[in-house]
N, C-alpha and C. Protein backbone atom coordinates (compact mmCIF):
# COMPACT_ATOMS: atom_id res chain seq x y z
N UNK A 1 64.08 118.78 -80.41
CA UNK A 1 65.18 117.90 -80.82
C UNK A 1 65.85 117.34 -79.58
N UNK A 2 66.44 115.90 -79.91
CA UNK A 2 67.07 115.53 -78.27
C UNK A 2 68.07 116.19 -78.29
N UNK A 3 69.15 114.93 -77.28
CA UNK A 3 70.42 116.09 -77.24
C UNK A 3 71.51 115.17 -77.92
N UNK A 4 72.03 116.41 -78.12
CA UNK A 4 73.87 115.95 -78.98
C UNK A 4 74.59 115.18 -78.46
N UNK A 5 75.58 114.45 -79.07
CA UNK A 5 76.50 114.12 -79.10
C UNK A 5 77.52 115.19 -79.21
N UNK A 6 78.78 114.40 -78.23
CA UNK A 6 79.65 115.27 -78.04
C UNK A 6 80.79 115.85 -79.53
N UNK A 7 80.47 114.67 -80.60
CA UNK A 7 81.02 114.70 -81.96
C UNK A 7 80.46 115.48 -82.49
N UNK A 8 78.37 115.90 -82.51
CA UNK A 8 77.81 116.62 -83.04
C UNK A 8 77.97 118.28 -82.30
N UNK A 9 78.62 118.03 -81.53
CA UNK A 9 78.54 119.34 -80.68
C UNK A 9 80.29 119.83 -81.58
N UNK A 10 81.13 119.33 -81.62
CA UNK A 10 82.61 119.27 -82.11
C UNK A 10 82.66 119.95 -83.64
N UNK A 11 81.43 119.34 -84.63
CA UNK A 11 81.13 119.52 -86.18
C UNK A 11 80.72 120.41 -86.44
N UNK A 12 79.96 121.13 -85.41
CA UNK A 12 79.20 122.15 -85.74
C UNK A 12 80.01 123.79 -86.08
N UNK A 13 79.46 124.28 -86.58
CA UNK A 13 80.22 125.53 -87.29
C UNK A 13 79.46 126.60 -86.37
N UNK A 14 78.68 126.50 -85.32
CA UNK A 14 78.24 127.43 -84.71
C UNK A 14 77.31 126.76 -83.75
N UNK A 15 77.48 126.59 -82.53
CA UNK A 15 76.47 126.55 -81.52
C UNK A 15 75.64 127.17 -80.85
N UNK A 16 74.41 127.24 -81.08
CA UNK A 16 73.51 128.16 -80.78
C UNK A 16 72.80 127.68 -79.23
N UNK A 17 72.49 128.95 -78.71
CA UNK A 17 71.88 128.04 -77.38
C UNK A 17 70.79 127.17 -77.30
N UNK A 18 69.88 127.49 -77.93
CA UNK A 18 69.11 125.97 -78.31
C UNK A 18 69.56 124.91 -78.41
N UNK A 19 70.63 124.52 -79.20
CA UNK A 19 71.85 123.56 -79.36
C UNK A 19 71.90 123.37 -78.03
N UNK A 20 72.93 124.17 -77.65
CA UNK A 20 73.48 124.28 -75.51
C UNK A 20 73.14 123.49 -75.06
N UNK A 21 71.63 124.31 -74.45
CA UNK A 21 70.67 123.90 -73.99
C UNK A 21 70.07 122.90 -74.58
N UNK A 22 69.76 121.78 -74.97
CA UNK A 22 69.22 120.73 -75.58
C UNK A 22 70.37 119.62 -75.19
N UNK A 23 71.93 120.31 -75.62
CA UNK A 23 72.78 119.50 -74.85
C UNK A 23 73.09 119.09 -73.41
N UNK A 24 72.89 120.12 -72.92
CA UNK A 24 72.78 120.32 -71.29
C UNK A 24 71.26 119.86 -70.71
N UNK A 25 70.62 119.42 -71.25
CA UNK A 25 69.43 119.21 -70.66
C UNK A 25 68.56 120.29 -69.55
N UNK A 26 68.68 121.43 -70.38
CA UNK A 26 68.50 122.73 -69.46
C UNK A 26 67.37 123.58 -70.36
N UNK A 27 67.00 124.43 -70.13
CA UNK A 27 66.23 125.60 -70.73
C UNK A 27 66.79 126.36 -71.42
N UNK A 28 66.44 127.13 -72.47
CA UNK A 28 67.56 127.98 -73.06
C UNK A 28 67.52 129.29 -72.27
N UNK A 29 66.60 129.24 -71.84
CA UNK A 29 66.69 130.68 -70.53
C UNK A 29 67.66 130.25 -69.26
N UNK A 30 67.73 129.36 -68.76
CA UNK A 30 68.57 128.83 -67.85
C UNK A 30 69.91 129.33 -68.44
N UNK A 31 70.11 128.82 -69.63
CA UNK A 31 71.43 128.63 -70.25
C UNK A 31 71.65 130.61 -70.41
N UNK A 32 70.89 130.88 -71.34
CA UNK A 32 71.71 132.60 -71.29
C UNK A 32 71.42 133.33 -70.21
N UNK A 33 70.91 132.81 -69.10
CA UNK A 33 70.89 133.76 -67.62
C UNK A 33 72.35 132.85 -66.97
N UNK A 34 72.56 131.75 -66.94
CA UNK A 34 74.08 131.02 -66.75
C UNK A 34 74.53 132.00 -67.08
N UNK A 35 75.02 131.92 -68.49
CA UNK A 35 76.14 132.71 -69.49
C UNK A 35 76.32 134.24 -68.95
N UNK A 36 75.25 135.06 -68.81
CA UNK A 36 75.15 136.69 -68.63
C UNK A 36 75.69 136.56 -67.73
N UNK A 37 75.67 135.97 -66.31
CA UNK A 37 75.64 135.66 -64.98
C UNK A 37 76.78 134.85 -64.68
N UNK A 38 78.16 134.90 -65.51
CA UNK A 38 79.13 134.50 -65.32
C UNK A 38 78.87 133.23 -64.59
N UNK A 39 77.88 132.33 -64.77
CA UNK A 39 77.86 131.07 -63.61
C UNK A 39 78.14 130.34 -64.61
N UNK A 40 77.61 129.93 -65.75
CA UNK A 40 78.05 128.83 -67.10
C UNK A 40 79.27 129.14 -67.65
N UNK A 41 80.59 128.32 -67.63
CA UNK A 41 81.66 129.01 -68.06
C UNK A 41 81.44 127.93 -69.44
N UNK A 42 81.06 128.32 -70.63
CA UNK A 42 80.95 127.33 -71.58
C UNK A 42 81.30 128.55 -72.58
N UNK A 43 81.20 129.80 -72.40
CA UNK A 43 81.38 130.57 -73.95
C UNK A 43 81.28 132.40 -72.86
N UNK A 44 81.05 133.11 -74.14
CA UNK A 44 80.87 134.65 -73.50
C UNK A 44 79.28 134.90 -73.78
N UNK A 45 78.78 135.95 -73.23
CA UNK A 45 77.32 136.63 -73.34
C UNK A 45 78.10 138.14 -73.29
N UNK A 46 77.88 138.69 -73.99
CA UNK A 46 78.06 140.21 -74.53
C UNK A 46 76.67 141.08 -74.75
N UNK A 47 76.40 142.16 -73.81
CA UNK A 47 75.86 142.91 -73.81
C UNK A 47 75.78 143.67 -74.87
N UNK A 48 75.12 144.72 -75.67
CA UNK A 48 74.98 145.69 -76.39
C UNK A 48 74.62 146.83 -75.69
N UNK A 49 75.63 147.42 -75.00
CA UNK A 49 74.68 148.79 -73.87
C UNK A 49 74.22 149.96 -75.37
N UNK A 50 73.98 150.10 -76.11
CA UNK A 50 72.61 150.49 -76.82
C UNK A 50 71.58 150.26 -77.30
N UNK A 51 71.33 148.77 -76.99
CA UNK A 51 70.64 147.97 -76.82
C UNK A 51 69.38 147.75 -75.45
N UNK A 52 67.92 147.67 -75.66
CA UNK A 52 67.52 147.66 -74.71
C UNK A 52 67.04 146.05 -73.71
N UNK A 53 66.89 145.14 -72.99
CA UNK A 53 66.01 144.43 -72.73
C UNK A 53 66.85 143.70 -73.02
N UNK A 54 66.07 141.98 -73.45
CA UNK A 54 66.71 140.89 -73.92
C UNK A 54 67.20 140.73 -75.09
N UNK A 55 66.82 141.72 -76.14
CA UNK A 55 67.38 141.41 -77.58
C UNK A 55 68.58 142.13 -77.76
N UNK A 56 69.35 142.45 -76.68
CA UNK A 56 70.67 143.56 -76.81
C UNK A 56 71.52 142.34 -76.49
N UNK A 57 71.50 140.85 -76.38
CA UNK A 57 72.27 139.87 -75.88
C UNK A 57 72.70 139.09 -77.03
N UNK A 58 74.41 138.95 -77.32
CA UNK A 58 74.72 137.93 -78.09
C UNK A 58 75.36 137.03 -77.31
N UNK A 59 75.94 135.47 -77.82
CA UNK A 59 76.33 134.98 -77.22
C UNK A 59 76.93 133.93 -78.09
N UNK A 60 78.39 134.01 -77.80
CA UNK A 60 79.20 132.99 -78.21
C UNK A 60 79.70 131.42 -77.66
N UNK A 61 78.92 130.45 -78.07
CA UNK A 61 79.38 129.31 -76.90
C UNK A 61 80.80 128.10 -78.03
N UNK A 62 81.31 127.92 -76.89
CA UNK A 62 83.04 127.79 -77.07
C UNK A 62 82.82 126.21 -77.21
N UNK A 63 82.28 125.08 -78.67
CA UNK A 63 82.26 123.94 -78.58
C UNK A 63 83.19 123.27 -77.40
N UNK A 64 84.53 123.03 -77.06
CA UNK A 64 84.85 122.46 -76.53
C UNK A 64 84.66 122.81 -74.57
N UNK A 65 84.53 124.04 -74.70
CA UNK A 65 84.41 124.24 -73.03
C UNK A 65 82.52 124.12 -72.86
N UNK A 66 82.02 123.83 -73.56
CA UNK A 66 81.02 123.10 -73.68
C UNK A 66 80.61 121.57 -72.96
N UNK A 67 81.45 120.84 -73.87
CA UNK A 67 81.45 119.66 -73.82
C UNK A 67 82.15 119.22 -72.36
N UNK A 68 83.60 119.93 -72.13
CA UNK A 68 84.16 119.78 -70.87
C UNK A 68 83.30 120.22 -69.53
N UNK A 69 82.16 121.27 -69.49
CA UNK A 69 81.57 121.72 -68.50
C UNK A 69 80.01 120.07 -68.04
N UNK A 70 80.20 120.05 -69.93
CA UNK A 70 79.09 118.78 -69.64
C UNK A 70 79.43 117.20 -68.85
N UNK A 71 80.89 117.53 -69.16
CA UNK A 71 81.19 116.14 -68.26
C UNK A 71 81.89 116.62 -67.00
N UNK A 72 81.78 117.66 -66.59
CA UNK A 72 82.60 117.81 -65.20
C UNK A 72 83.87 118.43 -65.38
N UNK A 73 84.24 118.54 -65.98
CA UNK A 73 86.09 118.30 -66.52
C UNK A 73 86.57 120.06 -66.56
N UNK A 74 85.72 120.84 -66.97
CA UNK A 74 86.33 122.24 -66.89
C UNK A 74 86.88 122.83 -65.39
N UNK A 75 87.85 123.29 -65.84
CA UNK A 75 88.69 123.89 -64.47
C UNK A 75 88.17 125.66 -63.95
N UNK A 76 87.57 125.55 -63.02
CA UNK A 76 87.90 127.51 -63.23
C UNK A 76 88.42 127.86 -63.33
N UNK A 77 89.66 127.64 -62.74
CA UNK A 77 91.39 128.63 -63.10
C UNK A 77 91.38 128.72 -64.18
N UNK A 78 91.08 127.71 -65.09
CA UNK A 78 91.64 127.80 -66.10
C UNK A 78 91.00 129.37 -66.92
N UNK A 79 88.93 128.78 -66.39
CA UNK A 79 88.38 129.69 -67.16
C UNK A 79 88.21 131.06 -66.55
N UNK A 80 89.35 131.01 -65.47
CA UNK A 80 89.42 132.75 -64.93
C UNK A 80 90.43 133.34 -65.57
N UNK A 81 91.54 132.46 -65.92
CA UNK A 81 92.20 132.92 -66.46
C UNK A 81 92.58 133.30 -67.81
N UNK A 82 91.43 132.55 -68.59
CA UNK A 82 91.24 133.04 -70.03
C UNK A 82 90.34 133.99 -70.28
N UNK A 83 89.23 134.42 -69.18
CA UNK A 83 88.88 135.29 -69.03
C UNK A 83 89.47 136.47 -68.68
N UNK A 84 90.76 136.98 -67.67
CA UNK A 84 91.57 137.98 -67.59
C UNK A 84 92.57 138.31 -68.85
N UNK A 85 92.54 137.31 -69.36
CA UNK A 85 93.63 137.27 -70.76
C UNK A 85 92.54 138.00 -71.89
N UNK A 86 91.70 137.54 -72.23
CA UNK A 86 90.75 138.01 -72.85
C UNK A 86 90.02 139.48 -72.69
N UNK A 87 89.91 139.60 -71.05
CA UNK A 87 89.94 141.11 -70.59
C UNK A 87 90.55 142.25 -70.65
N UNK A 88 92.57 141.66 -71.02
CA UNK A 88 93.42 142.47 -70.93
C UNK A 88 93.73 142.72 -73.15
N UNK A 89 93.09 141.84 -73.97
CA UNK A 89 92.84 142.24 -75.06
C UNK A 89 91.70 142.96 -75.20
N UNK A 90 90.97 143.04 -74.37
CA UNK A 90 89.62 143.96 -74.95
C UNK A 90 90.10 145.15 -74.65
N UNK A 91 90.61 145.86 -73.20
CA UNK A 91 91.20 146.75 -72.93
C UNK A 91 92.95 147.38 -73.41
N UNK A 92 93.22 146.17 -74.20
CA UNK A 92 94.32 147.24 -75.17
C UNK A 92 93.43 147.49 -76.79
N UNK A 93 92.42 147.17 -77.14
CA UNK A 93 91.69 147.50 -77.94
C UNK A 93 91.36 148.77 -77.88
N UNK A 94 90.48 148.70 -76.65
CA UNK A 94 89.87 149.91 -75.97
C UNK A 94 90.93 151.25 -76.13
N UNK A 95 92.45 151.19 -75.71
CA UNK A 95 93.33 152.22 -75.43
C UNK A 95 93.72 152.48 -76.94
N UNK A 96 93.95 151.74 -77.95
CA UNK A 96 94.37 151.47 -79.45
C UNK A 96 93.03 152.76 -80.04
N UNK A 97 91.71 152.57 -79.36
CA UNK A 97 90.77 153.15 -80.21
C UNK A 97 90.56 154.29 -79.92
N UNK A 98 90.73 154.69 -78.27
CA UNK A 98 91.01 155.95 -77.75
C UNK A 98 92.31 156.96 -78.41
N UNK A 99 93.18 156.43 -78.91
CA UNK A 99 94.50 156.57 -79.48
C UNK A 99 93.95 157.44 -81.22
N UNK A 100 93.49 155.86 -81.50
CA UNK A 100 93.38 156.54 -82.80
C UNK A 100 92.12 157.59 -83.04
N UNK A 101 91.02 157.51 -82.23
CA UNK A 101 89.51 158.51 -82.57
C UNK A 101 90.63 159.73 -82.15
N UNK A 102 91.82 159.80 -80.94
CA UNK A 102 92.67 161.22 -80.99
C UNK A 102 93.25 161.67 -81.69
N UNK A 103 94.04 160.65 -82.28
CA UNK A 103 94.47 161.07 -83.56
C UNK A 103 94.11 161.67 -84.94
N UNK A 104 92.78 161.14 -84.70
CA UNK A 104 91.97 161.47 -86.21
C UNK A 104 91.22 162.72 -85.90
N UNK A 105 91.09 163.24 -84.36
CA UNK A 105 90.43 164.63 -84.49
C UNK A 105 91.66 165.47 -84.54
N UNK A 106 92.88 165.36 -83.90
CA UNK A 106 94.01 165.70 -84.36
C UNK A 106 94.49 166.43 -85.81
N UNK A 107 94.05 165.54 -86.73
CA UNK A 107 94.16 165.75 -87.78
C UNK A 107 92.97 166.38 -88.59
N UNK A 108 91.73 166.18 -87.86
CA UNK A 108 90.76 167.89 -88.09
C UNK A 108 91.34 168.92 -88.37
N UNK A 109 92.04 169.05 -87.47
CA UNK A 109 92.20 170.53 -86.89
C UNK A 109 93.03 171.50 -87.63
């Protein structure tokens, strides 16, 4: 398939890297070794560490920081800093779940 439009990239209810990549005029291996490899700031790549190899990889790509990376226009600050914001919710998750798995052996006992 060629590549998108930036409207067809906007409509979509889910961008898949094939999509991406087809938009970017890139490989889709290019594109999720970008993503894993913090070099493509267009979305996240999330590991599964129980997961082995390449099929332990999901990946969420962010229509609009998409489109902005395709024309030049994305800032890093910006996307370092939604990345530390985003870091500092995963890690009060993290303390929330440590909290409650204590609580609930707590209440084993």
């Amino acid at each position: 398939m060629g590549k998108y439009t930036d409207d067809e990239i906007r409509a979509m209810k889910k961008v898949t890297t094939k999509i991406a990549a087809d938009y970017l005029g890139i490989s889709t291996v290019m594109l999720t070794l970008g993503m894993r490899n913090n070099l493509l700031p267009i979305g996240f790549a999330i590991k599964d560490e129980k997961s082995y190899g390449d099929y332990g990889w999901s990946y969420t790509i962010v229509p609009e920081r998409l489109i902005a990376y395709n024309h030049g226009k994305i800032n890093e600050v910006q996307v370092e800093r939604i990345e530390e914001n985003l870091q500092k919710i995963v890690d009060s998750f993290e303390e929330m779940k440590r909290d409650l798995v204590f609580l609930l052996k707590e209440n084993e006992g």
